[in-house]
Protein backbone atom coordinates (compact mmCIF):
# COMPACT_ATOMS: atom_id res chain seq x y z
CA UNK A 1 103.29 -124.34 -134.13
CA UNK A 2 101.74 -127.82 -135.16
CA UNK A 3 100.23 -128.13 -132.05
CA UNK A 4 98.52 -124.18 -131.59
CA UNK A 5 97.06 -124.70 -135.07
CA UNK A 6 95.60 -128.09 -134.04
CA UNK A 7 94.44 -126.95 -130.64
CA UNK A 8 92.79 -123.83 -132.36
CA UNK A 9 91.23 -125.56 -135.96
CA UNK A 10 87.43 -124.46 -135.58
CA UNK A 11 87.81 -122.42 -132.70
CA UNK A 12 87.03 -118.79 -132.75
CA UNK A 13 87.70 -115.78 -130.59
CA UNK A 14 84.27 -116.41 -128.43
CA UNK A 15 85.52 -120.10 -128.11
CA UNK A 16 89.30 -119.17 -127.17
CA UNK A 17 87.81 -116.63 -124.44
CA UNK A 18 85.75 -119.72 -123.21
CA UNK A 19 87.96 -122.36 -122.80
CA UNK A 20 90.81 -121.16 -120.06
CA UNK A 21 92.05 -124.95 -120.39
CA UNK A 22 92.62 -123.81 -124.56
CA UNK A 23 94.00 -120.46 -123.17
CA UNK A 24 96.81 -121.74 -121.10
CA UNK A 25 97.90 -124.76 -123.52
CA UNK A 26 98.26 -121.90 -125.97
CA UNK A 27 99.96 -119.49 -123.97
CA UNK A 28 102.19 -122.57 -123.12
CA UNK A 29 102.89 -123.82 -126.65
CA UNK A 30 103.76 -119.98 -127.62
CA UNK A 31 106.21 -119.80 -124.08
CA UNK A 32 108.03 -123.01 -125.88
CA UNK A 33 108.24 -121.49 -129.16
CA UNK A 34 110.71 -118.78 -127.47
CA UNK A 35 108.46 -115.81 -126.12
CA UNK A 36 109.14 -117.40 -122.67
CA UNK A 37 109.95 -113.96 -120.97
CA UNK A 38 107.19 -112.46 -122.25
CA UNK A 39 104.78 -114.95 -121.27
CA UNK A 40 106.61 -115.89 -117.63
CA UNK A 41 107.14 -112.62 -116.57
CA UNK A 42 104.45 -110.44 -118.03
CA UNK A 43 101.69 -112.96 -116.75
CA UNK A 44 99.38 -110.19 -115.15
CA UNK A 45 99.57 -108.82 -118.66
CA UNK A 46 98.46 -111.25 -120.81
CA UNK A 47 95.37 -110.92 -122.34
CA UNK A 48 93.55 -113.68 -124.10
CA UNK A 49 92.38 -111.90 -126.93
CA UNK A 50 96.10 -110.48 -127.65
CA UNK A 51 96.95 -114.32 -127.64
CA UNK A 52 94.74 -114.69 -129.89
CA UNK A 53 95.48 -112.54 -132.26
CA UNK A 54 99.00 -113.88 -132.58
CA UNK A 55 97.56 -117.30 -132.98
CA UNK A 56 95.68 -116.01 -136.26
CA UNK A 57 97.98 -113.30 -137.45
CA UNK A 58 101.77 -114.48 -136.81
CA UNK A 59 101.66 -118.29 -136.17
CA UNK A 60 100.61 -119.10 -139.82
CA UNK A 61 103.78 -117.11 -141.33
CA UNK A 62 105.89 -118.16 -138.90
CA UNK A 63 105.60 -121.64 -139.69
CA UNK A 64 106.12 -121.44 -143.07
CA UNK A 65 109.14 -119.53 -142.40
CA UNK A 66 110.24 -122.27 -140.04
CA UNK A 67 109.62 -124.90 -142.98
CA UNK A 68 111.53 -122.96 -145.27
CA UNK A 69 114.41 -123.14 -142.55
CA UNK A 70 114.03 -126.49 -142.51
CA UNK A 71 113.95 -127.19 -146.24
CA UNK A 72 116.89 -124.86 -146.57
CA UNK A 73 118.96 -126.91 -143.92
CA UNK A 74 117.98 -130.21 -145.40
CA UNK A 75 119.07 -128.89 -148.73
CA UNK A 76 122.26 -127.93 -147.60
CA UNK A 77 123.25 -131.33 -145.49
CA UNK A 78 122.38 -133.43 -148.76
CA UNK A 79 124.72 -131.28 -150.57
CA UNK A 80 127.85 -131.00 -147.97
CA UNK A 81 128.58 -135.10 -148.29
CA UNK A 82 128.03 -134.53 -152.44
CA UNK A 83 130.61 -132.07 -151.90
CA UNK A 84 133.00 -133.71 -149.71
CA UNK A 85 132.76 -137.35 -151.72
CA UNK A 86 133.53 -135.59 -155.31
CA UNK A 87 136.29 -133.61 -153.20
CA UNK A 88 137.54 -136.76 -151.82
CA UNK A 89 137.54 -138.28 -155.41
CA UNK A 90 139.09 -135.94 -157.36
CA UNK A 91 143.13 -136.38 -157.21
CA UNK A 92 145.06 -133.66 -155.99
CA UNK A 93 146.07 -131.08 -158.78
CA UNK A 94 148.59 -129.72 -157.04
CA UNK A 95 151.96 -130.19 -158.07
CA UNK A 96 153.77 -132.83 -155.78
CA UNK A 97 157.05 -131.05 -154.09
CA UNK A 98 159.12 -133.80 -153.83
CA UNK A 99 159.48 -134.72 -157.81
């Protein structure tokens, strides 16, 4: 995602459709991102503008949704070893069977 929105900053549709080198790093950075079949096997289908279009209308919200995920799964590992060291300090409640 990083890298589409750096390859495109200041480009615009005229200047995607005239840079094929632009074109196919796109196309490749979008393949990585996971619409690999799409891109692989539709290949005779792919139109530049259409690529372009999910450059400016889906790439922007999908990487704030990926941040999110990220913040999200960093919040969660900082709390699991909170959890487990106040677990692991606490004495057992639980009466002991053999007294």
């Amino acid at each position: 995602i990083v890298r589409i929105e750096r390859a495109t900053s200041g480009v615009d549709l005229a200047g995607f459709l005239g840079n094929e080198d632009l074109q196919a790093a796109v196309e490749r950075y979008i393949e990585v991102i996971g619409a690999r079949n799409v891109i692989v096997h539709g290949y005779a289908e792919i139109e530049p503008d259409r690529i372009w279009d999910i450059v400016k209308s889906h790439i922007p919200s999908l990487g704030i949704a990926v941040g999110r995920l990220r913040q999200l799964i960093n919040e969660k590992e900082r709390a699991e070893p909170q959890r487990d060291a106040q677990s692991e300090e606490e004495p057992d409640r639980r009466e002991d069977p053999g007294r």
